[in-house]
N, C-alpha and C. Protein backbone atom coordinates (compact mmCIF):
# COMPACT_ATOMS: atom_id res chain seq x y z
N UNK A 1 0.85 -1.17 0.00
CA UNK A 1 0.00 0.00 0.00
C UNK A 1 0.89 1.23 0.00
N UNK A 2 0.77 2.00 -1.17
CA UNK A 2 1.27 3.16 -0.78
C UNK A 2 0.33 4.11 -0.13
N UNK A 3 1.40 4.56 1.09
CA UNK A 3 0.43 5.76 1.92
C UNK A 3 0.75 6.96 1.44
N UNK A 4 1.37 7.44 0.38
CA UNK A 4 1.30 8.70 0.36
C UNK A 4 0.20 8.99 -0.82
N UNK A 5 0.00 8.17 -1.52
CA UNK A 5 -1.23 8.48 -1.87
C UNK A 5 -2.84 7.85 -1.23
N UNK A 6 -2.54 7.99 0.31
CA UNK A 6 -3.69 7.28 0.50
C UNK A 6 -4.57 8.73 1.23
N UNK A 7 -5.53 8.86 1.47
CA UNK A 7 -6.38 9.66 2.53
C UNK A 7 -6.32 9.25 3.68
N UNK A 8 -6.38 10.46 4.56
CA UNK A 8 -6.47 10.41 6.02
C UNK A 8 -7.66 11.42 6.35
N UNK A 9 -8.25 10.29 7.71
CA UNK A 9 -10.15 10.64 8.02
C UNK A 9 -9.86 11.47 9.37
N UNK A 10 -8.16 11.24 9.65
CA UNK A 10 -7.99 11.69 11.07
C UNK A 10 -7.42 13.19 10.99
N UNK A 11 -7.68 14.21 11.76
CA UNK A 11 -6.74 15.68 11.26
C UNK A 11 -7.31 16.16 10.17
N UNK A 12 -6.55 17.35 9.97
CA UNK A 12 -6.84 17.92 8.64
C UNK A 12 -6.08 17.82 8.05
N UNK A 13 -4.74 17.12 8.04
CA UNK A 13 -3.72 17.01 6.69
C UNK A 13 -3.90 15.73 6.43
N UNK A 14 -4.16 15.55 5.00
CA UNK A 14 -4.58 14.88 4.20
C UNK A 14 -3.36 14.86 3.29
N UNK A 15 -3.22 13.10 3.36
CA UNK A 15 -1.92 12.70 2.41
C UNK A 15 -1.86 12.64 1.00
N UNK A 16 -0.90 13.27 0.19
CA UNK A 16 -0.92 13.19 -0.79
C UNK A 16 -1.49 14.72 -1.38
N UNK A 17 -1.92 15.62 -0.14
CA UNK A 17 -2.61 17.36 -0.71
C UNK A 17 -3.78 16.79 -1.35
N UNK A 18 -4.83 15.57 -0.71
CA UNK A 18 -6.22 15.17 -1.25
C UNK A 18 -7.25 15.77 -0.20
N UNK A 19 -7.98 16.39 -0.55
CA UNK A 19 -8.68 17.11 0.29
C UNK A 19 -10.24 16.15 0.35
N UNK A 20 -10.54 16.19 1.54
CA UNK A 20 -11.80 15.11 1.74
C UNK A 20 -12.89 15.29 0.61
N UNK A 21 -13.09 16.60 -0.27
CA UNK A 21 -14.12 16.21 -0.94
C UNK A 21 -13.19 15.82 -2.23
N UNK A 22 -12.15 15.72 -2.42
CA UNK A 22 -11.78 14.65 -3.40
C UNK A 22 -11.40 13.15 -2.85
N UNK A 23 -11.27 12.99 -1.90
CA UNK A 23 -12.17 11.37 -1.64
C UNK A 23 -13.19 10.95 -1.83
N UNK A 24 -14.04 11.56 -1.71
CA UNK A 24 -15.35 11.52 -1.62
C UNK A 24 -15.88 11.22 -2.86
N UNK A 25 -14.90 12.61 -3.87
CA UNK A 25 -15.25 12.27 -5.35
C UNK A 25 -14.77 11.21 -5.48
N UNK A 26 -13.75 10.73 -5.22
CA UNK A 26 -13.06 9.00 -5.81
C UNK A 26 -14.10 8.21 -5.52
N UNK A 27 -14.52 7.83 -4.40
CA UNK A 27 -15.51 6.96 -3.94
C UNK A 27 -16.82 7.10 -4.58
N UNK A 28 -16.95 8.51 -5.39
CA UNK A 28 -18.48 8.10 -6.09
C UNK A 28 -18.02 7.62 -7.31
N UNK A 29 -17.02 8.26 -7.75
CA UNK A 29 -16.80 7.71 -9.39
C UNK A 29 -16.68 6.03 -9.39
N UNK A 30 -15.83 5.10 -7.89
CA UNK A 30 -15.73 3.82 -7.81
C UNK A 30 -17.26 3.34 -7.51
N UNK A 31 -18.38 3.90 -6.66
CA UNK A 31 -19.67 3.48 -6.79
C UNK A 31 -20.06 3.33 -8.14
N UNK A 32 -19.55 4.48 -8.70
CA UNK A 32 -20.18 4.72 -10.38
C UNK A 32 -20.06 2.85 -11.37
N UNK A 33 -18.58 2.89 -10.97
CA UNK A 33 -18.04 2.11 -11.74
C UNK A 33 -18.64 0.53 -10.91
N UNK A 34 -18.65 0.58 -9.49
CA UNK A 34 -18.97 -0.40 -9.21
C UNK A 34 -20.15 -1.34 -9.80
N UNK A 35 -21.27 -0.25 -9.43
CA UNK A 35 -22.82 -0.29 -9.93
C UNK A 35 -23.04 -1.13 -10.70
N UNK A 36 -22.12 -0.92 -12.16
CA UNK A 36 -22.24 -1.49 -13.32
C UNK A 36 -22.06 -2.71 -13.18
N UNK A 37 -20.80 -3.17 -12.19
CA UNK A 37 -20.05 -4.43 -12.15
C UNK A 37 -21.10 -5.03 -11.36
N UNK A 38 -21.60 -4.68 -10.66
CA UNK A 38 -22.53 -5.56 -9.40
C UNK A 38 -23.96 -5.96 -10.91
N UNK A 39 -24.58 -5.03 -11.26
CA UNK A 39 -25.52 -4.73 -11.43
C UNK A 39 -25.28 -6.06 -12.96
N UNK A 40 -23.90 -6.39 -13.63
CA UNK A 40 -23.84 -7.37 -14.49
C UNK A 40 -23.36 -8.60 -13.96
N UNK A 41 -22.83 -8.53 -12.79
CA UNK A 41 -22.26 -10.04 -12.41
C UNK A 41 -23.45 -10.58 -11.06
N UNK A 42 -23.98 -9.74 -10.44
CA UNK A 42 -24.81 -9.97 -9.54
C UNK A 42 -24.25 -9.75 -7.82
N UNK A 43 -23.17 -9.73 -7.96
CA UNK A 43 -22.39 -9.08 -6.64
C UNK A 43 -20.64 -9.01 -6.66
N UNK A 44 -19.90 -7.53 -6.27
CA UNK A 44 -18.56 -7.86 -6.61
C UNK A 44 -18.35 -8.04 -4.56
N UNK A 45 -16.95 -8.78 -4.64
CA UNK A 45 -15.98 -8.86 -3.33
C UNK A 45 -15.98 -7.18 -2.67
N UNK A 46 -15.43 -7.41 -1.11
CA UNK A 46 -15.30 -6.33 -0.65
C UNK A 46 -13.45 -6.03 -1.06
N UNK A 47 -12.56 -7.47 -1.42
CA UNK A 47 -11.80 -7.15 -1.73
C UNK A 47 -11.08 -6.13 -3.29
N UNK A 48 -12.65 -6.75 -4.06
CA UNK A 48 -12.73 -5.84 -5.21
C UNK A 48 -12.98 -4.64 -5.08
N UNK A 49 -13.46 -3.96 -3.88
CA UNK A 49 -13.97 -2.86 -3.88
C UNK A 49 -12.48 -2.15 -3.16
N UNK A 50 -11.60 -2.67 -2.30
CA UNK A 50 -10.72 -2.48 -1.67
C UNK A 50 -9.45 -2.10 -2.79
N UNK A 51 -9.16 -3.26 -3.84
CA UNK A 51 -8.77 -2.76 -5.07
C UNK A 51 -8.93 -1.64 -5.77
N UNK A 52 -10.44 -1.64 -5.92
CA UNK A 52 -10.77 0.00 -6.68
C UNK A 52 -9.88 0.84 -6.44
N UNK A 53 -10.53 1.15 -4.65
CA UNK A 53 -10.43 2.27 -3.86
C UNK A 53 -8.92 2.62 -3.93
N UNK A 54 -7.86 1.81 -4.57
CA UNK A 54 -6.53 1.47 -4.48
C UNK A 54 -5.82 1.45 -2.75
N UNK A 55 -6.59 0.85 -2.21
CA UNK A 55 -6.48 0.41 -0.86
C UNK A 55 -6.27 1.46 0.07
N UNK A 56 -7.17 2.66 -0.05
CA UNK A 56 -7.22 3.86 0.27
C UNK A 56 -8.37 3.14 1.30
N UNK A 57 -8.30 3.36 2.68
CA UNK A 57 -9.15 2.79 3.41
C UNK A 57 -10.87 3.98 3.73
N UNK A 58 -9.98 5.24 3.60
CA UNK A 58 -10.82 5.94 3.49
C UNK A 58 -12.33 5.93 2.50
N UNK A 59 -11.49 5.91 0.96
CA UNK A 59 -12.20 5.51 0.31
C UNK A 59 -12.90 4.69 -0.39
N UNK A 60 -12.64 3.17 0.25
CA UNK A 60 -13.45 1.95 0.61
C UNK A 60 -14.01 2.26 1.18
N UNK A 61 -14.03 2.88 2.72
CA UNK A 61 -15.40 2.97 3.45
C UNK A 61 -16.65 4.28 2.84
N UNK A 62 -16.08 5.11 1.87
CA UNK A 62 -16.84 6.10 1.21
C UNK A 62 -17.61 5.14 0.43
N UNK A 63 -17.05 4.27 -0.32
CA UNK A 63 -17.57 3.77 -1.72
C UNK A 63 -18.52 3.02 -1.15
N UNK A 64 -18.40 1.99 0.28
CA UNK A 64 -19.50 1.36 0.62
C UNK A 64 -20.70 2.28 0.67
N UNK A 65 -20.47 2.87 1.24
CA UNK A 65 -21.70 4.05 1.66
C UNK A 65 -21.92 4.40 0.65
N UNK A 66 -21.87 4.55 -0.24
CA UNK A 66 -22.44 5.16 -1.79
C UNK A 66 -23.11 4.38 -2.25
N UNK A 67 -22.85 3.08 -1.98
CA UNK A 67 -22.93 1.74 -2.63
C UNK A 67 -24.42 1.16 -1.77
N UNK A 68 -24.30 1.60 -0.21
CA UNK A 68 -25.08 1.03 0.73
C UNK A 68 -26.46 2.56 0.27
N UNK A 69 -26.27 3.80 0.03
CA UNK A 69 -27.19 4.50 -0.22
C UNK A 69 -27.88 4.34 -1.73
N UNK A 70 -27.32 3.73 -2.44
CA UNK A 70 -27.93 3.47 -4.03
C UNK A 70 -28.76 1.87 -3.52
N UNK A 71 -29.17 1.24 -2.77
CA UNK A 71 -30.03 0.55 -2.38
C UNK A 71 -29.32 -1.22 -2.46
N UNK A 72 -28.02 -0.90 -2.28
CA UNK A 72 -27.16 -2.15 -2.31
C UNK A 72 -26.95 -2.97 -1.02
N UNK A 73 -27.00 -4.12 -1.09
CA UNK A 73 -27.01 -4.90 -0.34
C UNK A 73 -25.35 -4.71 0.49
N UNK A 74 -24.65 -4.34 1.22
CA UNK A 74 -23.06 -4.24 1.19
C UNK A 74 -22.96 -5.33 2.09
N UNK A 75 -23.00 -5.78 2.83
CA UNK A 75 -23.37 -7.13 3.52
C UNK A 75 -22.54 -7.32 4.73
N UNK A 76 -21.96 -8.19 5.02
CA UNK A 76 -20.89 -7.91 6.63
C UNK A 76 -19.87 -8.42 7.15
N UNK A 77 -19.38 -9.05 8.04
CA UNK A 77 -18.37 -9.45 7.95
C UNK A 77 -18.43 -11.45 7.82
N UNK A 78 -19.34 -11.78 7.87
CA UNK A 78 -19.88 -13.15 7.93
C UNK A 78 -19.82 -13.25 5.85
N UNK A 79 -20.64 -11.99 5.45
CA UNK A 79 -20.71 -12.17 4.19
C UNK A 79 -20.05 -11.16 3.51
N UNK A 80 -18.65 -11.26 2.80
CA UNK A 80 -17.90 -9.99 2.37
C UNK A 80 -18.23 -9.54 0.87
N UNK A 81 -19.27 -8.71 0.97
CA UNK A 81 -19.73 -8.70 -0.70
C UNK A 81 -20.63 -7.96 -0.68
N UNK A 82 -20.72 -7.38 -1.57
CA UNK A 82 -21.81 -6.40 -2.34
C UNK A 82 -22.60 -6.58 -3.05
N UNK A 83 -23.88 -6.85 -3.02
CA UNK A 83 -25.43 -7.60 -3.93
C UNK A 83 -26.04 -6.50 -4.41
């Protein structure tokens, strides 16, 4: 994982000079992209979504929530996947 391009949820300095509403934007454009993938295969991994996010933890947990507000199943730790 590189951390210097990752986001930080803690403080206000943010790694890499990414300012929270460009996380935010990453995480909708990866909902964007997700959508499609769920919506043709029938559910992707949380590790696929972890990939997207390029293991930006921040913006895995954005993308769920994008993902969990567009009426998606995001599921839990018993079931790691997105329906």
């Amino acid at each position: 994982m590189d951390n210097k391009e990752s986001c930080d949820s803690h403080g206000t300095a943010y790694r890499k000079n990414k300012t929270f509403e460009e996380c935010k934007e990453m995480a909708l454009h990866n909902s964007n992209l997700l959508s499609s993938e769920i919506n043709e295969q029938g559910e992707v991994s949380w590790t696929r979504i972890l990939t997207v996010a390029n293991n930006d933890e921040l913006v895995y947990k954005l993308t769920l929530k994008y993902l969990r507000q567009r009426g998606f199943d995001i599921g839990n730790n018993k079931t790691p996947r997105v329906k």
